[in-house]
C-alpha atoms as a PDB file:
ATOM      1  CA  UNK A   1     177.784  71.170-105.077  1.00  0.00           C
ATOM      2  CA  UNK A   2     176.306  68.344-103.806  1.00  0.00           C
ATOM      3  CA  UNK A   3     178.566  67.945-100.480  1.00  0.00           C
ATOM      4  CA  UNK A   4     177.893  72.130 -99.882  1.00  0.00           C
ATOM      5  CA  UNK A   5     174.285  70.923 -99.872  1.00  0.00           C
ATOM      6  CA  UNK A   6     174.543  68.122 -97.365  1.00  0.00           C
ATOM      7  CA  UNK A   7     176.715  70.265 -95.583  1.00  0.00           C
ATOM      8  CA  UNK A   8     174.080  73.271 -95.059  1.00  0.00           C
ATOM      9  CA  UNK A   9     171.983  70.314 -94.228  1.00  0.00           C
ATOM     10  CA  UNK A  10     173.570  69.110 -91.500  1.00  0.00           C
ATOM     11  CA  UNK A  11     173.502  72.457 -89.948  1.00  0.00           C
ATOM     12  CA  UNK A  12     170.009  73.119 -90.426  1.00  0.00           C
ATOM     13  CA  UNK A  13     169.907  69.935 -88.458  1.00  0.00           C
ATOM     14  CA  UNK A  14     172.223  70.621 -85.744  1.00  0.00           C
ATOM     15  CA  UNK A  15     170.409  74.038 -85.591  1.00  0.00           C
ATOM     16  CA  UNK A  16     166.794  72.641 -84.761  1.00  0.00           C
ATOM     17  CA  UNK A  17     168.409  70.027 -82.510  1.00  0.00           C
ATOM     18  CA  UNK A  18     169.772  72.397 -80.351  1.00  0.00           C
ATOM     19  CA  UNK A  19     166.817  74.739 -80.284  1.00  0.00           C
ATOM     20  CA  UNK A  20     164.797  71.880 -79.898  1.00  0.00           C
ATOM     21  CA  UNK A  21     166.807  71.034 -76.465  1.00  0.00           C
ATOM     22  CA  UNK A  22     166.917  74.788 -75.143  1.00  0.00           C
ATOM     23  CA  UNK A  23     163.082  74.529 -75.677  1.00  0.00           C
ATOM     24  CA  UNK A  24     162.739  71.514 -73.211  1.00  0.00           C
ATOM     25  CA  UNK A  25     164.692  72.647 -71.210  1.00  0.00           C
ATOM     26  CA  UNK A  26     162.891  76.166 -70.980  1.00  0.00           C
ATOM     27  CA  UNK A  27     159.743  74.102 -70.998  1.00  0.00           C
ATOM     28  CA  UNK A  28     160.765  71.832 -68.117  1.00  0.00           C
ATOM     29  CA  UNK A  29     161.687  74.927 -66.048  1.00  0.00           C
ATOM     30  CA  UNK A  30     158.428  76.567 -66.177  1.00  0.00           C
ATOM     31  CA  UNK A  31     156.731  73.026 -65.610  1.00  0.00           C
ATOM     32  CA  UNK A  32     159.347  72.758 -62.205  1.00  0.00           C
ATOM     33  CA  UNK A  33     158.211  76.186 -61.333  1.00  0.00           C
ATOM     34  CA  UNK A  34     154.604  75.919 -61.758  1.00  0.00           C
ATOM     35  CA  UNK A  35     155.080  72.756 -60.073  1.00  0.00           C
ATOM     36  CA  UNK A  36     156.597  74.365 -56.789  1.00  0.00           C
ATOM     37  CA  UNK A  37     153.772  76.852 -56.455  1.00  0.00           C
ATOM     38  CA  UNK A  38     152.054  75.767 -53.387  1.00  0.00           C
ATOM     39  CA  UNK A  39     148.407  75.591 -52.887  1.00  0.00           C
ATOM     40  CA  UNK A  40     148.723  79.161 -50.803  1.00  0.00           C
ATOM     41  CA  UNK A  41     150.996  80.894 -53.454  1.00  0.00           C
ATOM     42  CA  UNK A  42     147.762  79.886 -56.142  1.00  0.00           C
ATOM     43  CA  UNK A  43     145.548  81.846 -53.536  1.00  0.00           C
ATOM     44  CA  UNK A  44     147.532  84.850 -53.386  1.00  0.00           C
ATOM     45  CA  UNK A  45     148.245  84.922 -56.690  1.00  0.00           C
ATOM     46  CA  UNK A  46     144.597  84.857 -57.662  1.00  0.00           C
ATOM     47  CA  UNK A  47     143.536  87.195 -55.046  1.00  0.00           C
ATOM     48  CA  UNK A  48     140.932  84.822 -53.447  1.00  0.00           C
ATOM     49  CA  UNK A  49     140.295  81.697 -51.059  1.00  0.00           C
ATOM     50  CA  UNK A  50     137.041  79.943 -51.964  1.00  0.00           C
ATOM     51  CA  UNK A  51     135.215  78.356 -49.036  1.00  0.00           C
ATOM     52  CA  UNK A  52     132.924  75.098 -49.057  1.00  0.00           C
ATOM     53  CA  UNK A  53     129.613  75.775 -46.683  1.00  0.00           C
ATOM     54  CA  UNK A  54     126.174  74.475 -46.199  1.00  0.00           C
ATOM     55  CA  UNK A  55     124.266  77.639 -44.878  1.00  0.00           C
ATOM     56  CA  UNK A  56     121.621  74.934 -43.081  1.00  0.00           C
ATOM     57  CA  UNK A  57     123.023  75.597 -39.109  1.00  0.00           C
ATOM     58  CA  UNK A  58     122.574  78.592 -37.397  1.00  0.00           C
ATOM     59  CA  UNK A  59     124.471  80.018 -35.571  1.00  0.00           C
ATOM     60  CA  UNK A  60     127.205  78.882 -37.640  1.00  0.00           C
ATOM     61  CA  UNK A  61     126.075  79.667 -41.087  1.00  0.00           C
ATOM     62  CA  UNK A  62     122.777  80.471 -42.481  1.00  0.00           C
ATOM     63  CA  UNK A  63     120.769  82.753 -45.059  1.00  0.00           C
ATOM     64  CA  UNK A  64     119.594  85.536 -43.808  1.00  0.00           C
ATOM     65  CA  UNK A  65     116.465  87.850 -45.615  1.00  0.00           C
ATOM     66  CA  UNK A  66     118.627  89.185 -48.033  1.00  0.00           C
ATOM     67  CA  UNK A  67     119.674  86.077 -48.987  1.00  0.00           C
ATOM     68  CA  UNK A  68     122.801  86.761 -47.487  1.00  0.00           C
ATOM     69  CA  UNK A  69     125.307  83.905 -45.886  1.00  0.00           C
ATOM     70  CA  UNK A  70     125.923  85.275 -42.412  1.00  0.00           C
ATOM     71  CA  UNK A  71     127.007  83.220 -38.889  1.00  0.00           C
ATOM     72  CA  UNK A  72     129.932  82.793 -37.237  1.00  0.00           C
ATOM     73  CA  UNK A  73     132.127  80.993 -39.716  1.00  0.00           C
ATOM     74  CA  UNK A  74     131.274  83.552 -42.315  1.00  0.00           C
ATOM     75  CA  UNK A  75     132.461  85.827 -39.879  1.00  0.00           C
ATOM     76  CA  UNK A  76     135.688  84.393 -38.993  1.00  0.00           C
ATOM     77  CA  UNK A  77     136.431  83.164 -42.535  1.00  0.00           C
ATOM     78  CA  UNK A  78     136.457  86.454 -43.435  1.00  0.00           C
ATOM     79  CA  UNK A  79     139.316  87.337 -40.961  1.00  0.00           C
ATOM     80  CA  UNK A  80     141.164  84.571 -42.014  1.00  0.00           C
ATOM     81  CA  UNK A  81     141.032  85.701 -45.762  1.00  0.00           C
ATOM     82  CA  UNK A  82     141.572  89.005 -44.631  1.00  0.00           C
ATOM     83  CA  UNK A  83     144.677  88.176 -42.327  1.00  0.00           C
ATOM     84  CA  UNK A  84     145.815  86.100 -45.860  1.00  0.00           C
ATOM     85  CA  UNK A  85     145.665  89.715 -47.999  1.00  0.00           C
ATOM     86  CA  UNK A  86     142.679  87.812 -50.119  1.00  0.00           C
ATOM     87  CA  UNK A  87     139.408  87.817 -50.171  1.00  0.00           C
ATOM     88  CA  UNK A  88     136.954  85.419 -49.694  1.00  0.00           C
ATOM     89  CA  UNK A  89     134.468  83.637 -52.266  1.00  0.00           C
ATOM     90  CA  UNK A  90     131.885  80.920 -50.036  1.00  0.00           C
ATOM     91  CA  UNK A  91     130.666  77.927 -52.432  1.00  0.00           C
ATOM     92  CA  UNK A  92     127.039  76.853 -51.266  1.00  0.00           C
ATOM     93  CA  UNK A  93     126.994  72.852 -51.050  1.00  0.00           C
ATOM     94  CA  UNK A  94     126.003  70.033 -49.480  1.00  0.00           C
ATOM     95  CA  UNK A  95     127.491  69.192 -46.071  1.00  0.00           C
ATOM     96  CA  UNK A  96     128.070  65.807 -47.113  1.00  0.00           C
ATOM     97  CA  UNK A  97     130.067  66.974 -50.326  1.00  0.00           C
ATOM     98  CA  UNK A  98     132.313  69.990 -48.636  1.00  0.00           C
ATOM     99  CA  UNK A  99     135.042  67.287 -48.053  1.00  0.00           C
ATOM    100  CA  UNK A 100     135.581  65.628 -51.384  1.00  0.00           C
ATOM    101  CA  UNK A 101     134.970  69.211 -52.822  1.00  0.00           C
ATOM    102  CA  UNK A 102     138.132  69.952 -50.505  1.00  0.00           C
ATOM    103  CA  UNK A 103     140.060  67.018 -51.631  1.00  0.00           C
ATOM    104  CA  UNK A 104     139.369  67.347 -55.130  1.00  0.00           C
ATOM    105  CA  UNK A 105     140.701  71.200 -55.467  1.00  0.00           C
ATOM    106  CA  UNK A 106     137.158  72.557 -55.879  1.00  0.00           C
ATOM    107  CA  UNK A 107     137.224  74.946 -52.715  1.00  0.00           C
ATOM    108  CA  UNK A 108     140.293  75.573 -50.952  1.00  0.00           C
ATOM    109  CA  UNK A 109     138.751  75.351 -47.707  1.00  0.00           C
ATOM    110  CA  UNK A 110     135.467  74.179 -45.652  1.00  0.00           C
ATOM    111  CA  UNK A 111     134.281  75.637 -43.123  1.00  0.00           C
ATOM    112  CA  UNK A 112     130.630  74.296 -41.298  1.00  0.00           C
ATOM    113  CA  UNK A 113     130.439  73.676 -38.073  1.00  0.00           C
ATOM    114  CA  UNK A 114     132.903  70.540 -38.814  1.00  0.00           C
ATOM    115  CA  UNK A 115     133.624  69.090 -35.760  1.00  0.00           C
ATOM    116  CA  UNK A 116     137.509  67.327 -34.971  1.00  0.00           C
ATOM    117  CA  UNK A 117     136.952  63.445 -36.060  1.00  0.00           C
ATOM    118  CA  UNK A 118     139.577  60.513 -36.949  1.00  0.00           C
ATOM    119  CA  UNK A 119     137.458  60.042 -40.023  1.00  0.00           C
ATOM    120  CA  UNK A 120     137.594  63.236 -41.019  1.00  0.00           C
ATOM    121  CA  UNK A 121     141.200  63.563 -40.043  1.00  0.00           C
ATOM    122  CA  UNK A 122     142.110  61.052 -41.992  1.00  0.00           C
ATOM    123  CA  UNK A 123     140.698  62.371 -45.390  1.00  0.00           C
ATOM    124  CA  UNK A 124     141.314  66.056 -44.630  1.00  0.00           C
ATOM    125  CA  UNK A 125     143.514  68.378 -42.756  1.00  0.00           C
ATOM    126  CA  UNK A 126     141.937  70.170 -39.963  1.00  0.00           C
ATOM    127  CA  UNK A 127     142.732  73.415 -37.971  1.00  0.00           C
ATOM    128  CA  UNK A 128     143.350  74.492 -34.791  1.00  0.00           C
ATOM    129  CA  UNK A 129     139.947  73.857 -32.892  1.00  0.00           C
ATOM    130  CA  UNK A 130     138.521  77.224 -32.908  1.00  0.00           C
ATOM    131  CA  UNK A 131     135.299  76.292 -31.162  1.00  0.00           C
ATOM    132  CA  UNK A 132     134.458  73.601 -28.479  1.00  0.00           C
ATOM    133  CA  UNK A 133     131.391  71.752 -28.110  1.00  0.00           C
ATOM    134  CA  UNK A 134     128.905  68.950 -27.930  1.00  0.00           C
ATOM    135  CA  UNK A 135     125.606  67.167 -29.910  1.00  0.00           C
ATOM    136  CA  UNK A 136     122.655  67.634 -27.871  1.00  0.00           C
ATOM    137  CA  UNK A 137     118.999  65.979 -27.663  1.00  0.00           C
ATOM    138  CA  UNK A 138     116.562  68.357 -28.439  1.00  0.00           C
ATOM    139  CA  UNK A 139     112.534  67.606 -28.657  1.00  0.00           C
ATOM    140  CA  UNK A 140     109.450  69.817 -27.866  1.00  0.00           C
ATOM    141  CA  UNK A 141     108.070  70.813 -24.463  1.00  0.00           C
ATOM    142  CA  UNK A 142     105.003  68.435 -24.880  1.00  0.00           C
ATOM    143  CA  UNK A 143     106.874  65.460 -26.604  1.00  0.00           C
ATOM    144  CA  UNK A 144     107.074  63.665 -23.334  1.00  0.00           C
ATOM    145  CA  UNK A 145     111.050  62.608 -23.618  1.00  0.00           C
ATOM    146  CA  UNK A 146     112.790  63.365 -20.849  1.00  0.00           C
ATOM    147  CA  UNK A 147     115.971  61.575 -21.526  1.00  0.00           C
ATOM    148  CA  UNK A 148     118.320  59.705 -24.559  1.00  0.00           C
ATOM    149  CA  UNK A 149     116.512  55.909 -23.148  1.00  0.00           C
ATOM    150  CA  UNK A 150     112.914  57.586 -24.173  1.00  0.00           C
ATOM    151  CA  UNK A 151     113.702  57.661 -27.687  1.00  0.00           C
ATOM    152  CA  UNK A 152     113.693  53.744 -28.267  1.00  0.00           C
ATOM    153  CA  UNK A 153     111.848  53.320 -31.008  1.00  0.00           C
ATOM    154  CA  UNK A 154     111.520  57.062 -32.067  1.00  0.00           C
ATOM    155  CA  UNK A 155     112.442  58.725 -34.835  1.00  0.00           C
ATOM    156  CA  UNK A 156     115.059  61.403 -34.667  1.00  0.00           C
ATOM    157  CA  UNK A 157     116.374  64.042 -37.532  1.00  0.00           C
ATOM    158  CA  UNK A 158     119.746  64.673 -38.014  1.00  0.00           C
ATOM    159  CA  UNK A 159     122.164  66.642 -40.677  1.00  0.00           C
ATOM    160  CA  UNK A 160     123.575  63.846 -43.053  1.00  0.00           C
ATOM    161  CA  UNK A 161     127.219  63.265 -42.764  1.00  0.00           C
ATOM    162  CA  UNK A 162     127.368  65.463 -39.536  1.00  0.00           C
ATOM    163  CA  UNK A 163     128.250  64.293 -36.415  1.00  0.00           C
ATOM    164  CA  UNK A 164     125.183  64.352 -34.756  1.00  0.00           C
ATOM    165  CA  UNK A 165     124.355  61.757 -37.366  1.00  0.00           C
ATOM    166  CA  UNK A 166     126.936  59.681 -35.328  1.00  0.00           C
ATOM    167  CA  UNK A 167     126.097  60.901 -31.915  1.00  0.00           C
ATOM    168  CA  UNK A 168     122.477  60.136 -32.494  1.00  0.00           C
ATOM    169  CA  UNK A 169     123.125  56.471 -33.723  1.00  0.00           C
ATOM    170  CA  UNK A 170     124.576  55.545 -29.952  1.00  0.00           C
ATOM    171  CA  UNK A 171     120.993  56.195 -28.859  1.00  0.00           C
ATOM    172  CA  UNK A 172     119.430  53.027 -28.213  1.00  0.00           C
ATOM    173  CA  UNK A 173     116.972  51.705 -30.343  1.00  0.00           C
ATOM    174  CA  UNK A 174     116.584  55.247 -32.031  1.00  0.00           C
ATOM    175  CA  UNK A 175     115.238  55.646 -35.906  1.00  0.00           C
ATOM    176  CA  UNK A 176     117.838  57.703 -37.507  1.00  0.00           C
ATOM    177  CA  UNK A 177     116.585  60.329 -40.319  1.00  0.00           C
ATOM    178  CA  UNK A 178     119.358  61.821 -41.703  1.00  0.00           C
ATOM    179  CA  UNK A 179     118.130  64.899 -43.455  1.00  0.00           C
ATOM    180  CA  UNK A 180     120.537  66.912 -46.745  1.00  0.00           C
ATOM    181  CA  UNK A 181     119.230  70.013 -44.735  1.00  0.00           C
ATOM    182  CA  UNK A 182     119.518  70.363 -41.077  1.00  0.00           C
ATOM    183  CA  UNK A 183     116.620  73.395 -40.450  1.00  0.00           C
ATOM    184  CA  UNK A 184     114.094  70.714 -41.793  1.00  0.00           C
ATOM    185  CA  UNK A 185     114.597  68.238 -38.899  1.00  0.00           C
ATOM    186  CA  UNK A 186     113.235  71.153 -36.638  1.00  0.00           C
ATOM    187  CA  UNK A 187     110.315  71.940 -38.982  1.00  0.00           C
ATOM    188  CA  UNK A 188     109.729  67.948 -38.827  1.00  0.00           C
ATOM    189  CA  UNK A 189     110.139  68.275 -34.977  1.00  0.00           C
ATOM    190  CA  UNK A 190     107.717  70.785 -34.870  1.00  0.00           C
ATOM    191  CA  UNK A 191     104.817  69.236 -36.607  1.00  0.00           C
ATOM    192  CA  UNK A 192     105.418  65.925 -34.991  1.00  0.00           C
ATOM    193  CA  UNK A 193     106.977  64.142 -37.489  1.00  0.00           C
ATOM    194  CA  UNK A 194     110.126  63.511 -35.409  1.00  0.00           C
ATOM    195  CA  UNK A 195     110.156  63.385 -31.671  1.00  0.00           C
ATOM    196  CA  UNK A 196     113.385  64.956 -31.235  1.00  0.00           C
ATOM    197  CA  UNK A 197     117.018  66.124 -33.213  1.00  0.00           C
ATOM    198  CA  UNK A 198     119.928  65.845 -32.640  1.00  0.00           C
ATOM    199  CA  UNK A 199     122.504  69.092 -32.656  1.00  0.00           C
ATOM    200  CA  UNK A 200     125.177  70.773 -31.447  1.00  0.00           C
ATOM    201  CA  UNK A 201     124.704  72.475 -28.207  1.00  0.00           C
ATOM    202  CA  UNK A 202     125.454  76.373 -30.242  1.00  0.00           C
ATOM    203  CA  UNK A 203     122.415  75.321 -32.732  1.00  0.00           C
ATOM    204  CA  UNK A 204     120.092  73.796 -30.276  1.00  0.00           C
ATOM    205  CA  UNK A 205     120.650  76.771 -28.154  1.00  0.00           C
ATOM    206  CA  UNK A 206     119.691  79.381 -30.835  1.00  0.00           C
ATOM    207  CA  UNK A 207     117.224  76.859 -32.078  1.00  0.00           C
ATOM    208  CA  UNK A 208     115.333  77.211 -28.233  1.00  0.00           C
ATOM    209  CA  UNK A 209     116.011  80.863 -27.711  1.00  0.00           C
ATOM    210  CA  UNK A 210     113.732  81.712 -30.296  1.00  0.00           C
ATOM    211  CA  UNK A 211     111.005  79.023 -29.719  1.00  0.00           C
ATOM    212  CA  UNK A 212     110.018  78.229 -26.737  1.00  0.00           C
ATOM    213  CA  UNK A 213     108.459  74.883 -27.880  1.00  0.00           C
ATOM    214  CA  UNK A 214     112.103  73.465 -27.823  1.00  0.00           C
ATOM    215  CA  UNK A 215     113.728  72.160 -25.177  1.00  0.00           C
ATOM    216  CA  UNK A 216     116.926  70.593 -24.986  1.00  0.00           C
ATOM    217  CA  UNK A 217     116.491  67.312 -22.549  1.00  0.00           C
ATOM    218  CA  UNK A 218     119.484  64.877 -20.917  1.00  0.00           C
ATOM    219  CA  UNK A 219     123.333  65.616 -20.953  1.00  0.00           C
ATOM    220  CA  UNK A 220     125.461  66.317 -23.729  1.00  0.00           C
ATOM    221  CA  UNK A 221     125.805  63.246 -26.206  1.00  0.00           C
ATOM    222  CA  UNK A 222     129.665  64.071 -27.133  1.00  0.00           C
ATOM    223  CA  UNK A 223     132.456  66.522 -26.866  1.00  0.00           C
ATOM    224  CA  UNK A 224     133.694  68.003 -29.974  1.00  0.00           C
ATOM    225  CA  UNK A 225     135.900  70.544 -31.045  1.00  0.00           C
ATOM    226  CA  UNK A 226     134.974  72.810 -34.455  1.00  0.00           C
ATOM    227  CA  UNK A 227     137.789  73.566 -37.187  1.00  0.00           C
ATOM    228  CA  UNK A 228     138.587  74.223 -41.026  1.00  0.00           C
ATOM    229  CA  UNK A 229     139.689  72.037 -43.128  1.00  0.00           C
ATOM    230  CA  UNK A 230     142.427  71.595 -46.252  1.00  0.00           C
ATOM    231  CA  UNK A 231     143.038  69.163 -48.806  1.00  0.00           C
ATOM    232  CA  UNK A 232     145.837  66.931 -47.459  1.00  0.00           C
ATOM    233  CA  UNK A 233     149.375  68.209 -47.638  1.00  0.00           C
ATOM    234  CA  UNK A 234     148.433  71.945 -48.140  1.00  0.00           C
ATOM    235  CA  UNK A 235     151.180  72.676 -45.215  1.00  0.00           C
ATOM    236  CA  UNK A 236     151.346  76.135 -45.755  1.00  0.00           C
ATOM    237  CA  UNK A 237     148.199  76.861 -46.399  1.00  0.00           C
ATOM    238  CA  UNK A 238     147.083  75.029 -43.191  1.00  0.00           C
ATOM    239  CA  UNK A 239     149.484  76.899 -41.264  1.00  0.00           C
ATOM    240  CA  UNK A 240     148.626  80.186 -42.512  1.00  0.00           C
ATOM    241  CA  UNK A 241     144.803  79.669 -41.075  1.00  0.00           C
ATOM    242  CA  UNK A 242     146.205  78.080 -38.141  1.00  0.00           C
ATOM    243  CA  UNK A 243     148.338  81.527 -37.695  1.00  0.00           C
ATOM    244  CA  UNK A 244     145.063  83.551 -38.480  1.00  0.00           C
ATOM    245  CA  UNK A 245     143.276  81.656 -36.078  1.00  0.00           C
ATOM    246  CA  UNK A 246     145.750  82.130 -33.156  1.00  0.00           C
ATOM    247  CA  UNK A 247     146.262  85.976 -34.351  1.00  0.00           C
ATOM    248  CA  UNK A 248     142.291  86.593 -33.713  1.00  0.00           C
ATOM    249  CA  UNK A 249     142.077  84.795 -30.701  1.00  0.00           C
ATOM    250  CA  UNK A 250     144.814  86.538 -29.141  1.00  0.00           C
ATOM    251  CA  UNK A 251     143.204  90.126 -30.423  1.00  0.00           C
ATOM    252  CA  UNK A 252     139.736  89.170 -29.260  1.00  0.00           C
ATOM    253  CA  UNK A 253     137.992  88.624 -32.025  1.00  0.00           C
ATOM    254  CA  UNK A 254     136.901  85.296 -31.967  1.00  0.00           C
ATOM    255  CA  UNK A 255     135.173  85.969 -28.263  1.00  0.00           C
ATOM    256  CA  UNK A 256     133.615  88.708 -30.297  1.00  0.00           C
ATOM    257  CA  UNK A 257     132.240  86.789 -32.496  1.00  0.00           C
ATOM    258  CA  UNK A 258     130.531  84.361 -30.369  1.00  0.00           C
ATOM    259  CA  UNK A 259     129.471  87.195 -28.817  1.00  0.00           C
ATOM    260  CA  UNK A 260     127.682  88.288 -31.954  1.00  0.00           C
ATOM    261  CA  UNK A 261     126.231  85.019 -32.483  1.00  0.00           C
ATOM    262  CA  UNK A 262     125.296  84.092 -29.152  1.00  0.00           C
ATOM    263  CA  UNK A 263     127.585  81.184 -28.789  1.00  0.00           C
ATOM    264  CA  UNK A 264     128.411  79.852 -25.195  1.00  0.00           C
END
């Protein structure tokens, strides 16, 4: 009686062994397979690409009336979701804090007005340039600075983080106030606070077309070129916008776009 016992025992044993190692191995599988889901397969599969933006520089992104994002990037990262089969979800943030939200999985993209940089390049993945450009001085018609050497001494607004931040710091002897929202440097511009900003060429053009106070003065400060970015490593992903981006070119729709938002 005794050795029937052990011997139903032993079974029992060899039983939950057994399904104890199919389990592993069933649960190792679906680790290995959620494991080789890449960062686009997650976007497909949930339907949507989220986007990292600071709505503080028109033309490129901005709140409109209804409280709306709108601008150029909107605009064309809508395409891109659209050429993707998803659709798009924008994340208002900081410009400073798109990146890290980038690298830490909180968007899956940014999109801003960032301009091509070794910094950035070397935190984050960037497109295909789908805009080229420059930072620009830009002051008021009575400020009495004429050129980049006038602003010794002088204080001058800038977006945090951007690259006009950088661009404005060559200026000789300049005071630079870097601002979490770019539109307030003009409002500081226009009551005298600042005696000039520093933006891209796009922005300071809109910026001038609508007030005639501004003027932009001297040449350009830099040459940059504007793209998305991607978490490092999200190759597919990366070349899926880079496809979307070569797609709308090609069809027009990115010349329609600046167009639309008045972009040289």
């Amino acid at each position: 009686m005794i050795k029937n016992n052990k011997k139903k025992f032993t079974i029992i044993l060899i039983t939950m062994l057994v399904a104890a190692i199919f389990a592993g191995c069933a649960a190792k599988k679906t680790t290995t397979t959620e494991t080789k889901k890449t960062a686009l397969d997650k976007i497909k599969a949930a339907g949507v690409i989220t986007m990292g933006n600071s709505p503080d520089y028109p033309p490129f992104e901005t709140i409109d009336d209804k409280g709306n994002i709108v601008g150029f990037d909107i605009d064309l990262a809508n395409e891109i979701a659209k050429e993707l089969g998803v659709k798009l979800e924008i994340k208002q943030m900081a410009f400073d804090t798109i990146i890290t939200a980038v690298q830490s999985g909180q968007v899956d993209i940014g999109m801003s007005g960032f301009s091509v940089t070794d910094e950035r390049k070397a935190k984050v993945d960037m497109s295909a340039p789908y805009l080229v450009g420059g930072q620009v001085i830009v002051t008021t018609t009575d400020s009495g600075i004429k050129s980049a050497a006038d602003l010794n001494g002088q204080k001058v607004a800038v977006g945090i983080g951007s690259t006009c931040e950088k661009a404005a710091q060559t200026i000789k002897g300049a005071k630079v106030v870097s601002l979490d929202d770019f539109n307030v440097g003009f409002v500081m511009l226009k009551n005298k606070s600042v005696k000039a900003v520093v933006a891209d060429i796009t922005v300071a053009n809109n910026y001038v077309a609508k007030d005639s106070t501004y003027v932009i003065v001297d040449k350009p400060l830099t040459y940059e070129e504007t793209a998305a970015i991607t978490k490092k490593g999200n190759t597919e992903l990366m070349k899926a916008i880079n496809d979307a981006i070569s797609k709308l070119e090609k069809e027009g729709k990115i010349k329609e776009f600046k167009t639309k938002w008045k972009i040289q």
